[in-house]
C-alpha atoms as a PDB file:
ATOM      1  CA  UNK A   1      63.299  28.785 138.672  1.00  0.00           C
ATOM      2  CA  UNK A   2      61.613  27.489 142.034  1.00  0.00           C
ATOM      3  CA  UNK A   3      60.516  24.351 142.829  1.00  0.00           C
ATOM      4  CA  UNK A   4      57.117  24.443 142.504  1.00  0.00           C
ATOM      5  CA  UNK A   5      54.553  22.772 145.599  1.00  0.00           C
ATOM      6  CA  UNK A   6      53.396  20.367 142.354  1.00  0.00           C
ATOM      7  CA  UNK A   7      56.478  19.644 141.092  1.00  0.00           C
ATOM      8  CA  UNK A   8      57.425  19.067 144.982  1.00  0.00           C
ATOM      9  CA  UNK A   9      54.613  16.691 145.808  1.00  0.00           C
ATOM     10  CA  UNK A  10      54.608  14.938 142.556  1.00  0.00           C
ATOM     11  CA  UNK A  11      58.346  13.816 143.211  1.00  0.00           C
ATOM     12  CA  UNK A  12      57.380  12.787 146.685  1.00  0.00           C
ATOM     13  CA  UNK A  13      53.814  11.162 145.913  1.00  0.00           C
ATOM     14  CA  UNK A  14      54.959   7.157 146.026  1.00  0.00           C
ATOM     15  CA  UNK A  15      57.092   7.601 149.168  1.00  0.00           C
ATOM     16  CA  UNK A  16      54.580   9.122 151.647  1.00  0.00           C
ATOM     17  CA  UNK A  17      52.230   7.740 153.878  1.00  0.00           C
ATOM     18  CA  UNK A  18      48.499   7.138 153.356  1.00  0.00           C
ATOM     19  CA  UNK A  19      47.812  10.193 155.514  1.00  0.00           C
ATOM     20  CA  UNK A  20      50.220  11.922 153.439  1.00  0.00           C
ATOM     21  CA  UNK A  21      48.923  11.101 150.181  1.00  0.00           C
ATOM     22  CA  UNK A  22      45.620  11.598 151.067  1.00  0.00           C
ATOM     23  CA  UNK A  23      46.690  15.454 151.832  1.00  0.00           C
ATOM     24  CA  UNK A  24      48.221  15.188 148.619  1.00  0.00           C
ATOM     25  CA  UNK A  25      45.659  14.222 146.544  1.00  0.00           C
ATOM     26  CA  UNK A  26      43.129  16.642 148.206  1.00  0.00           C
ATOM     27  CA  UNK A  27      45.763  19.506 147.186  1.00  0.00           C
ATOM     28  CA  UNK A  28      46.220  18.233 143.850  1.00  0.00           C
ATOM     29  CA  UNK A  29      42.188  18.502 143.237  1.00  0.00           C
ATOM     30  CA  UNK A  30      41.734  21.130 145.197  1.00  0.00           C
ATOM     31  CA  UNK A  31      44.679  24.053 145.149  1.00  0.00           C
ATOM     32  CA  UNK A  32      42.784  26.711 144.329  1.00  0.00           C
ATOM     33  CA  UNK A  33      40.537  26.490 148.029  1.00  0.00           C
ATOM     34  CA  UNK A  34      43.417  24.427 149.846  1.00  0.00           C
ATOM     35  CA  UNK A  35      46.002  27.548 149.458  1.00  0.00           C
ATOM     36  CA  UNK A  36      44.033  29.422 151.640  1.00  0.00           C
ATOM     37  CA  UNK A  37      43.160  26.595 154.563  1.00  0.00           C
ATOM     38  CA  UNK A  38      44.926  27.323 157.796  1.00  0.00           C
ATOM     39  CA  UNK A  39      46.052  23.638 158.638  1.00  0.00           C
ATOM     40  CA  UNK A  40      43.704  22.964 161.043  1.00  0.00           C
ATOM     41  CA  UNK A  41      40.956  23.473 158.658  1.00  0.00           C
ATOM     42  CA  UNK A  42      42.958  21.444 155.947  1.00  0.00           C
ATOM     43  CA  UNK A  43      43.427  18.507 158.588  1.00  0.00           C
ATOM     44  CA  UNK A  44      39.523  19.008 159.119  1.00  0.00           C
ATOM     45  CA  UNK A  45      38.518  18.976 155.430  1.00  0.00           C
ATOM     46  CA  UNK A  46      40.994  15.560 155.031  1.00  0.00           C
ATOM     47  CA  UNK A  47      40.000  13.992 158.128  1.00  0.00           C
ATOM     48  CA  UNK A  48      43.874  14.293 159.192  1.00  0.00           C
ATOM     49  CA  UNK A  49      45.326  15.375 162.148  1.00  0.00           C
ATOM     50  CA  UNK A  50      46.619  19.083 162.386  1.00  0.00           C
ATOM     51  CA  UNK A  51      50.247  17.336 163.133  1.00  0.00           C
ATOM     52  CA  UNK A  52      49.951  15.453 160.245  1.00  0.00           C
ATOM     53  CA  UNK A  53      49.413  18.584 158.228  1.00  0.00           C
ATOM     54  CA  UNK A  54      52.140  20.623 159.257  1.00  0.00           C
ATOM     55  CA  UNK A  55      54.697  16.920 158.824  1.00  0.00           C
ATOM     56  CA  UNK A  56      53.384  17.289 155.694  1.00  0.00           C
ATOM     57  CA  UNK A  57      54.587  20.296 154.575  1.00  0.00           C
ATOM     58  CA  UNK A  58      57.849  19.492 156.393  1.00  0.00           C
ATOM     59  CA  UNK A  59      58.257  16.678 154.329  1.00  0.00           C
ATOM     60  CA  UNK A  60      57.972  18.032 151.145  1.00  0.00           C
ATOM     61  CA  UNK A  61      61.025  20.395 152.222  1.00  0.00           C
ATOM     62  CA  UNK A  62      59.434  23.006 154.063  1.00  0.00           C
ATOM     63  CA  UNK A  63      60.167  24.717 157.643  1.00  0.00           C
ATOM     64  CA  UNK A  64      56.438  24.613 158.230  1.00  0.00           C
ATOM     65  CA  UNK A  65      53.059  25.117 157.253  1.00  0.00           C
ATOM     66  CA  UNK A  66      53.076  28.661 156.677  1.00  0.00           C
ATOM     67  CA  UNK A  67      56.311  28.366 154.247  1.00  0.00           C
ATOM     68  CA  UNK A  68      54.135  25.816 152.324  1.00  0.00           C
ATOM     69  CA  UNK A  69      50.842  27.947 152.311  1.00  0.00           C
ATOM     70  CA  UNK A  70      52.845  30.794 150.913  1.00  0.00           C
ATOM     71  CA  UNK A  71      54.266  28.680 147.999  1.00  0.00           C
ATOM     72  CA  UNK A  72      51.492  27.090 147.318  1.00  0.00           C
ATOM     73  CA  UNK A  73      49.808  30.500 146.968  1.00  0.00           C
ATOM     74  CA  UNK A  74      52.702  31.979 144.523  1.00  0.00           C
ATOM     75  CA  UNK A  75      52.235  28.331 143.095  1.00  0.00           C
ATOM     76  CA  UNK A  76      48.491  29.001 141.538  1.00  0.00           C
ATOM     77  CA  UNK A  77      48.272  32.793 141.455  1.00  0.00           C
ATOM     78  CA  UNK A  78      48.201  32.974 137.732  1.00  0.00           C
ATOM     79  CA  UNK A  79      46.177  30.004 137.618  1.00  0.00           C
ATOM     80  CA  UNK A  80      42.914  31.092 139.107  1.00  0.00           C
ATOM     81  CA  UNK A  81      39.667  32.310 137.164  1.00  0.00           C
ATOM     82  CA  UNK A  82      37.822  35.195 137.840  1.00  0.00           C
ATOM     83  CA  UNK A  83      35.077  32.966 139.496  1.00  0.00           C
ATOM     84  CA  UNK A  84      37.818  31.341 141.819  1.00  0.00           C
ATOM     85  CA  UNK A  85      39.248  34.888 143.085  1.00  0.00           C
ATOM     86  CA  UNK A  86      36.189  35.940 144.321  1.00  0.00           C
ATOM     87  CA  UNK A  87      35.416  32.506 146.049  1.00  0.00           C
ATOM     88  CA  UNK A  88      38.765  32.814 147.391  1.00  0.00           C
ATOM     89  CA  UNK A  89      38.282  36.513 148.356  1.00  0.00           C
ATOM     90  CA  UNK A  90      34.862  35.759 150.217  1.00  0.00           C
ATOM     91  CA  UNK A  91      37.535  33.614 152.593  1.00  0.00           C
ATOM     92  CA  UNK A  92      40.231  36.054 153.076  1.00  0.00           C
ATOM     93  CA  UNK A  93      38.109  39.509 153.484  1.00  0.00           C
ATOM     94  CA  UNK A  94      36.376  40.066 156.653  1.00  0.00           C
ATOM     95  CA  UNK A  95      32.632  41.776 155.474  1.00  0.00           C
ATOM     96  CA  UNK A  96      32.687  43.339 158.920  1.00  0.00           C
ATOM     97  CA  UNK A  97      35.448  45.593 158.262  1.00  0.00           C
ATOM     98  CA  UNK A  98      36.133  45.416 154.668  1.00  0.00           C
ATOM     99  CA  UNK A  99      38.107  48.246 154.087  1.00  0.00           C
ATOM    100  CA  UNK A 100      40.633  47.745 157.187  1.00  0.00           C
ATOM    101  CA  UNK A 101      40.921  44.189 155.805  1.00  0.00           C
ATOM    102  CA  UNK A 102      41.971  45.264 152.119  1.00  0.00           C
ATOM    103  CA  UNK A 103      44.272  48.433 153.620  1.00  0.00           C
ATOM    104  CA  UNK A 104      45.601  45.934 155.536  1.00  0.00           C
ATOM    105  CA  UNK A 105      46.537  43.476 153.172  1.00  0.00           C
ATOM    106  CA  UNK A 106      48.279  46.171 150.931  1.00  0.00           C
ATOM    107  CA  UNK A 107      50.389  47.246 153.505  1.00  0.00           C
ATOM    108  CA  UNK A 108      51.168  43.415 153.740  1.00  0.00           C
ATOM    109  CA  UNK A 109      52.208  43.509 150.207  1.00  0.00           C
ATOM    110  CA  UNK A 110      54.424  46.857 150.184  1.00  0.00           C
ATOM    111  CA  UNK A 111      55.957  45.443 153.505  1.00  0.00           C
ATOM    112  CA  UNK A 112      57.004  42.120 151.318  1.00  0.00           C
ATOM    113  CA  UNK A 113      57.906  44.115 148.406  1.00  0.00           C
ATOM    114  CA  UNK A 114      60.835  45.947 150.577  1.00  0.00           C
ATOM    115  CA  UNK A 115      62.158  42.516 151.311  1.00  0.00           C
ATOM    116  CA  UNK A 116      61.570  40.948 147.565  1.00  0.00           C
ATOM    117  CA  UNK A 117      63.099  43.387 145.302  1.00  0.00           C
ATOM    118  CA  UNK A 118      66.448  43.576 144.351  1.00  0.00           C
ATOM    119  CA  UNK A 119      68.089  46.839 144.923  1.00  0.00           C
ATOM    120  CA  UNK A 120      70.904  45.991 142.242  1.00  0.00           C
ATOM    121  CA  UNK A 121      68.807  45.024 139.841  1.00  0.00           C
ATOM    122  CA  UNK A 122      66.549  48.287 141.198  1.00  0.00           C
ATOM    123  CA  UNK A 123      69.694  50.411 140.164  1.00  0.00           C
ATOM    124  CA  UNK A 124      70.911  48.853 137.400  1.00  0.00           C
ATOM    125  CA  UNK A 125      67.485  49.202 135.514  1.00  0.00           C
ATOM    126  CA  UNK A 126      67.824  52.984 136.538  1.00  0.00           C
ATOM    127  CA  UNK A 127      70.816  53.395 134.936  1.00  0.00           C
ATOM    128  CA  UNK A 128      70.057  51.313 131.863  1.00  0.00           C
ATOM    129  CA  UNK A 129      66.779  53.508 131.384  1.00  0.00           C
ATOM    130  CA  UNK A 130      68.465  56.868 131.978  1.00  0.00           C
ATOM    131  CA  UNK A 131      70.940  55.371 129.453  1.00  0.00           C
ATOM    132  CA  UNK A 132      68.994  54.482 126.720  1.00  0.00           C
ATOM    133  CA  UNK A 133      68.424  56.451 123.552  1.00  0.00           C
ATOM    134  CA  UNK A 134      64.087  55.121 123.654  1.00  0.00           C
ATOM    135  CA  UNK A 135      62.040  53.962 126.296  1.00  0.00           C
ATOM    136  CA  UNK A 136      59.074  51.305 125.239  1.00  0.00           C
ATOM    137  CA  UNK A 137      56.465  50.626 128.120  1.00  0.00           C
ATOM    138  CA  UNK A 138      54.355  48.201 128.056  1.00  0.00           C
ATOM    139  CA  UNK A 139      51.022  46.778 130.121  1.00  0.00           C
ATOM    140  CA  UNK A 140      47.938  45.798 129.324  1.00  0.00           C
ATOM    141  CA  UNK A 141      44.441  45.347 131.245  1.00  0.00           C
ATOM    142  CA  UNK A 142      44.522  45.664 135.011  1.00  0.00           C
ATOM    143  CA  UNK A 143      48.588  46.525 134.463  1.00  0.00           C
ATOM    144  CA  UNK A 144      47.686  49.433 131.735  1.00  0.00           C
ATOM    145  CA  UNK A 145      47.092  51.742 134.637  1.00  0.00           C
ATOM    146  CA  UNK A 146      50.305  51.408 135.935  1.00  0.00           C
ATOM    147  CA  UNK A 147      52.731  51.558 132.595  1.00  0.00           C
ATOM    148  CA  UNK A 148      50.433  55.177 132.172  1.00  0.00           C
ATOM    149  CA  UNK A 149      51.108  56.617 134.789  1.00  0.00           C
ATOM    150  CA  UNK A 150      55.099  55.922 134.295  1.00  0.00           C
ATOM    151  CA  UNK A 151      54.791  57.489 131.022  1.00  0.00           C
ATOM    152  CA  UNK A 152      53.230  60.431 132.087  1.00  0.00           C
ATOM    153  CA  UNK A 153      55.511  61.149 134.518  1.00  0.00           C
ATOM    154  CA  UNK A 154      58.908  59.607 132.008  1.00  0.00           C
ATOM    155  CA  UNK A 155      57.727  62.103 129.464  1.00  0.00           C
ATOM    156  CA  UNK A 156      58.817  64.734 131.280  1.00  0.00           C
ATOM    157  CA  UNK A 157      61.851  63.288 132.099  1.00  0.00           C
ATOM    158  CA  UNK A 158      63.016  61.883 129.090  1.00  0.00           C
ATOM    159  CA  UNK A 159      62.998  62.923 125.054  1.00  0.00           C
ATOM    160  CA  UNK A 160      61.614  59.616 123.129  1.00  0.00           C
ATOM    161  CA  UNK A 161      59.479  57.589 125.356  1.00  0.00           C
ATOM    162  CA  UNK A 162      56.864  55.395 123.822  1.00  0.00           C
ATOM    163  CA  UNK A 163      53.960  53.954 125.560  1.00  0.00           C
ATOM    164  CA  UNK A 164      52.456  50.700 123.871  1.00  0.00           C
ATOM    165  CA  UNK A 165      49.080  50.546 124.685  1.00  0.00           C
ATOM    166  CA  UNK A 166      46.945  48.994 121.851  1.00  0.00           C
ATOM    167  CA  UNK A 167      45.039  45.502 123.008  1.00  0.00           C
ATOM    168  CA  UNK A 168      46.020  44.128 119.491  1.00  0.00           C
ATOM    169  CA  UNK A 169      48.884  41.627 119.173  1.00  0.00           C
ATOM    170  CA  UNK A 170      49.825  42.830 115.811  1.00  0.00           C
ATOM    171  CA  UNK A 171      49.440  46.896 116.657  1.00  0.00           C
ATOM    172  CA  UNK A 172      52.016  46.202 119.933  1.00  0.00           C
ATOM    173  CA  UNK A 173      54.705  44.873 117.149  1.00  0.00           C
ATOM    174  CA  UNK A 174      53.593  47.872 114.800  1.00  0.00           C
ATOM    175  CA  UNK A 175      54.460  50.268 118.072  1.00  0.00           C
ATOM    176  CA  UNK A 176      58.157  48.495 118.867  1.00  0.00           C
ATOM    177  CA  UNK A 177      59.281  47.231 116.117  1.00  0.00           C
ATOM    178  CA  UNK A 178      61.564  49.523 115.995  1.00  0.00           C
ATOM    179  CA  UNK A 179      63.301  48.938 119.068  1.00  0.00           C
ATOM    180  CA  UNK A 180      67.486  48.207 118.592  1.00  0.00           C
ATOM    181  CA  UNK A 181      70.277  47.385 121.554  1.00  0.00           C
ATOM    182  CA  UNK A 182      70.433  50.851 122.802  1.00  0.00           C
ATOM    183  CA  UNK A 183      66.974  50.923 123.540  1.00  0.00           C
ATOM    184  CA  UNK A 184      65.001  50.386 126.761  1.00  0.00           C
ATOM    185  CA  UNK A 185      61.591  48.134 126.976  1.00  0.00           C
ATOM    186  CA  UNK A 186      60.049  48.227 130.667  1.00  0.00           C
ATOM    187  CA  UNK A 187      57.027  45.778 131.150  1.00  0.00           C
ATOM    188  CA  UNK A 188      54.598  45.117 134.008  1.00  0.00           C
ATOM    189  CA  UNK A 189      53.260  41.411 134.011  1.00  0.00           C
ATOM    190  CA  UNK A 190      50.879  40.096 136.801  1.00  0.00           C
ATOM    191  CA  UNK A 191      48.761  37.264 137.257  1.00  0.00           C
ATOM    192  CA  UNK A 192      46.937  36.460 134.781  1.00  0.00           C
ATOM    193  CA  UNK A 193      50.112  36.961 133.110  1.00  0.00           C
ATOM    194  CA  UNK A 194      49.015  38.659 129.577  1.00  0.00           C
ATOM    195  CA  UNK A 195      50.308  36.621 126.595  1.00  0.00           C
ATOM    196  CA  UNK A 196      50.627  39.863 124.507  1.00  0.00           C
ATOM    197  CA  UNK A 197      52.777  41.293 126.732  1.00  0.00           C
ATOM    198  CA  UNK A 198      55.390  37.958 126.750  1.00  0.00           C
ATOM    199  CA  UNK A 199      55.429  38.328 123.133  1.00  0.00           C
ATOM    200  CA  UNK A 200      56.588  41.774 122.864  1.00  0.00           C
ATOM    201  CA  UNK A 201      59.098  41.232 125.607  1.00  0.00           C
ATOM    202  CA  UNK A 202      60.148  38.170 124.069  1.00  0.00           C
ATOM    203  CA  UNK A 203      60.588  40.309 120.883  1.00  0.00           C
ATOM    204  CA  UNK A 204      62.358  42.905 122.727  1.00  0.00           C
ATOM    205  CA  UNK A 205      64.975  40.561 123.775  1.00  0.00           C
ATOM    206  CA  UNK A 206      65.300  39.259 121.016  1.00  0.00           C
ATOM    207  CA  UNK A 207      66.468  42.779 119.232  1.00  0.00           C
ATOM    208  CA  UNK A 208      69.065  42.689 121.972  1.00  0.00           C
ATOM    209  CA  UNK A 209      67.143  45.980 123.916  1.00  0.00           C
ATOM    210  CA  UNK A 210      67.063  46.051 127.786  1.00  0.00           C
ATOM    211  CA  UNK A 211      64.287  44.772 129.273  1.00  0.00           C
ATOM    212  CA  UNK A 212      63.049  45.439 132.514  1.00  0.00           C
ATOM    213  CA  UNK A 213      60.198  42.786 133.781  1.00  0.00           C
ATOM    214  CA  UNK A 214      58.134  44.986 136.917  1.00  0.00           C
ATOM    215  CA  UNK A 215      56.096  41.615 138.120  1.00  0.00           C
ATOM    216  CA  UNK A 216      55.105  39.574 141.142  1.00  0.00           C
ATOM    217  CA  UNK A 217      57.947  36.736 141.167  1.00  0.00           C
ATOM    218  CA  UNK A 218      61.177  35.411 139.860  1.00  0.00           C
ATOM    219  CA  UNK A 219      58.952  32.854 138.131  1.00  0.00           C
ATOM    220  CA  UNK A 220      57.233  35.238 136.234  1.00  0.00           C
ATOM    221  CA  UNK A 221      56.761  34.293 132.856  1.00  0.00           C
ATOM    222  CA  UNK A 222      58.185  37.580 131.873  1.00  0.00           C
ATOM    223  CA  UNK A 223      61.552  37.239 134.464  1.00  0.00           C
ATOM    224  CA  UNK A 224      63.100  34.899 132.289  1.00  0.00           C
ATOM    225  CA  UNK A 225      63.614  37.090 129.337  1.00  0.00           C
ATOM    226  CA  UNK A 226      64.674  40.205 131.478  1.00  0.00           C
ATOM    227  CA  UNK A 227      68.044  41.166 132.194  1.00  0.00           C
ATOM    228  CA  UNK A 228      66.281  43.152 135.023  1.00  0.00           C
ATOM    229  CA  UNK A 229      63.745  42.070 137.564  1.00  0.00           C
ATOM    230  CA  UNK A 230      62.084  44.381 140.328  1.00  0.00           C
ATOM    231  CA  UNK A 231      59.941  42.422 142.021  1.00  0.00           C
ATOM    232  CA  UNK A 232      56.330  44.025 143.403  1.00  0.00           C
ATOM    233  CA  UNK A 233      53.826  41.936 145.564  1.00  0.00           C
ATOM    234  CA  UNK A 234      50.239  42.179 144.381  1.00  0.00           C
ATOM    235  CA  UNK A 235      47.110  40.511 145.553  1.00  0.00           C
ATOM    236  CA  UNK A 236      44.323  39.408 144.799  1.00  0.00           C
ATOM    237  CA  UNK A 237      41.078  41.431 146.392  1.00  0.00           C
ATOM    238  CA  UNK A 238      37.529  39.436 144.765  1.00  0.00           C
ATOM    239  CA  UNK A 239      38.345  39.267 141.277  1.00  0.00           C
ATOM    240  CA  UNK A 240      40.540  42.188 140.843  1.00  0.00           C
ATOM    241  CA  UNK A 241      44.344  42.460 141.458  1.00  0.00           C
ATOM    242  CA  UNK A 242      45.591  45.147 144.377  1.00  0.00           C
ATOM    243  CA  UNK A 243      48.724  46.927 142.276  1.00  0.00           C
ATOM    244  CA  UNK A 244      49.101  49.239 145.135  1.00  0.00           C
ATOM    245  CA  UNK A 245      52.554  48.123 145.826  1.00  0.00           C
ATOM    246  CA  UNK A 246      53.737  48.081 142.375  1.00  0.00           C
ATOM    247  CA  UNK A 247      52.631  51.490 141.847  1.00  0.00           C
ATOM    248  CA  UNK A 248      54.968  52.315 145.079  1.00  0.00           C
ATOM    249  CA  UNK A 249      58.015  50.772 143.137  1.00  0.00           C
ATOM    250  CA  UNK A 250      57.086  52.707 140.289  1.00  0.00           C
ATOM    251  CA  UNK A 251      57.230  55.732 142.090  1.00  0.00           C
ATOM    252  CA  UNK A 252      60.735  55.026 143.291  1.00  0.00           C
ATOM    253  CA  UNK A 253      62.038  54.036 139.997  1.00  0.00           C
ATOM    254  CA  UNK A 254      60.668  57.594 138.500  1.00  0.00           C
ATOM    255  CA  UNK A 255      62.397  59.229 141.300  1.00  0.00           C
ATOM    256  CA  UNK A 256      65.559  57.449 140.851  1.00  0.00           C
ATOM    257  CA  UNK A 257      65.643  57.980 137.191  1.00  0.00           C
ATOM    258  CA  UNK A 258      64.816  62.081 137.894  1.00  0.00           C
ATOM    259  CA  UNK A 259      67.665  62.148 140.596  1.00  0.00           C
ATOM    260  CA  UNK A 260      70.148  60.525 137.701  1.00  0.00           C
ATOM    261  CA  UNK A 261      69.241  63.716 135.164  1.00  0.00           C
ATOM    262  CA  UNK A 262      68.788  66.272 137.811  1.00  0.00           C
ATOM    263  CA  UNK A 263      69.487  69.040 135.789  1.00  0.00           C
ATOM    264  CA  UNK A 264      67.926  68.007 132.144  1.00  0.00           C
ATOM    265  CA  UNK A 265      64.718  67.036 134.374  1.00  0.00           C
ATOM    266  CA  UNK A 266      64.357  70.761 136.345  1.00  0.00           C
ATOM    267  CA  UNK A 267      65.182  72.301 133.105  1.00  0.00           C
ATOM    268  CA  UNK A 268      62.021  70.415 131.191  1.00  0.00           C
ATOM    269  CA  UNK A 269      59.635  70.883 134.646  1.00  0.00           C
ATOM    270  CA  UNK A 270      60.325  74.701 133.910  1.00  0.00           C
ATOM    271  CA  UNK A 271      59.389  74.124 130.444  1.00  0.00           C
ATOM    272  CA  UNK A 272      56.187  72.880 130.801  1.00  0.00           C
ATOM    273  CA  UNK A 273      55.624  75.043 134.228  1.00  0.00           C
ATOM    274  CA  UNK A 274      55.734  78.355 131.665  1.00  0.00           C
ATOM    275  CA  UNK A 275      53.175  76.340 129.228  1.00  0.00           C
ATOM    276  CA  UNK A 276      50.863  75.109 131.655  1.00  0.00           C
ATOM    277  CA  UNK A 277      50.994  78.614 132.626  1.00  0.00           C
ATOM    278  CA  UNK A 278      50.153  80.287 129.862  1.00  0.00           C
ATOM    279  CA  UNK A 279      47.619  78.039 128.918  1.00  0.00           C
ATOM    280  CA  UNK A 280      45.554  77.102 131.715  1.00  0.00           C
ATOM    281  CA  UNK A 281      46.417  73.643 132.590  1.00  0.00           C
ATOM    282  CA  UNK A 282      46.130  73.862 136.501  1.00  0.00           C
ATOM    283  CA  UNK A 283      43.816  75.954 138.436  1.00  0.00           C
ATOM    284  CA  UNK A 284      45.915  78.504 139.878  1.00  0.00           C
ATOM    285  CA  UNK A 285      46.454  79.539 143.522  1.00  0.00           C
ATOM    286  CA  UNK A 286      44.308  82.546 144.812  1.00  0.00           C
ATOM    287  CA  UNK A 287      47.074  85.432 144.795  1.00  0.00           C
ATOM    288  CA  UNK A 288      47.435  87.271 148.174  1.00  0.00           C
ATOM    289  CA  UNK A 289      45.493  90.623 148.709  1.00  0.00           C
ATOM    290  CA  UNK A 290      47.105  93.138 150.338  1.00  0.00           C
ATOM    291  CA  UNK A 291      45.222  95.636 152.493  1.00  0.00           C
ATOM    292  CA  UNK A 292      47.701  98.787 150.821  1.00  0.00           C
END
């Protein structure tokens, strides 16, 4: 687990300077509007030199400023309320060009993804899902979206897949508990981590199933009980959370799983190809006139 910016500053607190401490204590009070302060507008705010800032942050172990901004960020993610993410929004989003400013940021966040994930644990979970006799997803809320749209594209993949998608604590048990050691559970967790979806993982593990955490850290509450982690970046944009690079790993881990059951996964596509055929499902292509 990382050393957390509190943990960092509370084991430093009675050796720094008054400067120091005074940076300290306005972080302490403040985190949730102090993460996003370049550190000229922190040394502003605190009445402390710029320099002093950034010795700051290299005093509490870190190369510079930015290193520190970015762990204090992962630091209070899952700690901010609705109310705070769109104060903090209101300072990150330009209103001039709001929509460059959020398509940039999630290219930001797919770019850090590449760099975050591991690609052992990437193929290991591939092979443990492609091995596994049932599949359990599981997300709630804002990360419901994205364990549907794996399971609509799993079920054509695999035989027994099971999405878990009741709100109620005791339903999600009365979906998985079931699950035994040759099973697979795959679980998206992002901040505000969901409590529910802990449980069931917890529960999971417990059973001695797989369990595959798709969240935004290592220090996910989630990552400890996994024996697989693929880390995805997500912001936050106002009050919502951007899950557009999470939704990109997701599409590589359904590709990887079709490329590891080639065969069994053209043979169902034709499958369903003849019944959505036959019954309508997609609106079919204009067929070519000939002028015979």
């Amino acid at each position: 687990m990382n050393y957390t910016v509190f943990q960092r500053i509370e084991d430093a607190y009675y050796g720094l300077s008054k400067s120091h401490k005074k940076i300290a204590d306005y972080i302490l009070e403040n985190y949730e509007k102090a993460a996003f302060l370049t550190a000229a507008k922190l040394g502003e705010t605190t009445g402390i030199s710029v320099s002093t800032v950034v010795r700051f942050a290299t005093t509490l172990g870190y190369e510079g400023y930015p290193e520190f901004q970015d762990a204090l960020r992962e630091t209070i993610k899952g700690k901010l309320t609705s109310t705070q993410r769109i104060e903090v929004a209101g300072n990150q989003i330009q209103d001039n060009d709001l929509l460059t400013s959020v398509l940039q940021k999630d290219r930001e966040m797919i770019r850090n993804t590449m760099t975050a994930v591991s690609k052992e644990d990437f193929e290991q979970a591939s092979r443990a899902i492609n091995g596994a006799r049932r599949i359990y997803i599981v997300g709630v809320r804002s990360a419901a979206p994205l364990a549907n749209f794996m399971y609509f594209y799993f079920k054509m993949i695999y035989d027994d897949v099971r999405l878990i998608s009741s709100n109620s604590s005791s339903e999600m048990f009365e979906e998985i508990y079931r699950i035994e050691p040759e099973d697979v559970c795959v679980a998206f967790s992002f901040p505000r981590y969901s409590m529910q979806v802990q449980s069931v993982v917890r529960y999971a593990h417990d059973k001695g199933a797989k369990t595959i955490a798709i969240t935004d850290n290592d220090d996910s509450p989630i990552a400890e009980l996994a024996d697989f982690i693929l880390v995805a970046k997500s912001n936050m944009v106002s009050f919502i959370d951007s899950l557009t690079a999470p939704l990109s790993l997701v599409n590589a881990l359904i590709v990887s799983s079709a490329r590891g059951r080639r065969n069994a996964t053209k043979q169902n596509l034709a499958e369903l190809e003849k019944i959505w055929a036959e019954y309508n499902i997609y609106e079919k292509p204009e067929e070519a006139h000939s002028d015979e």
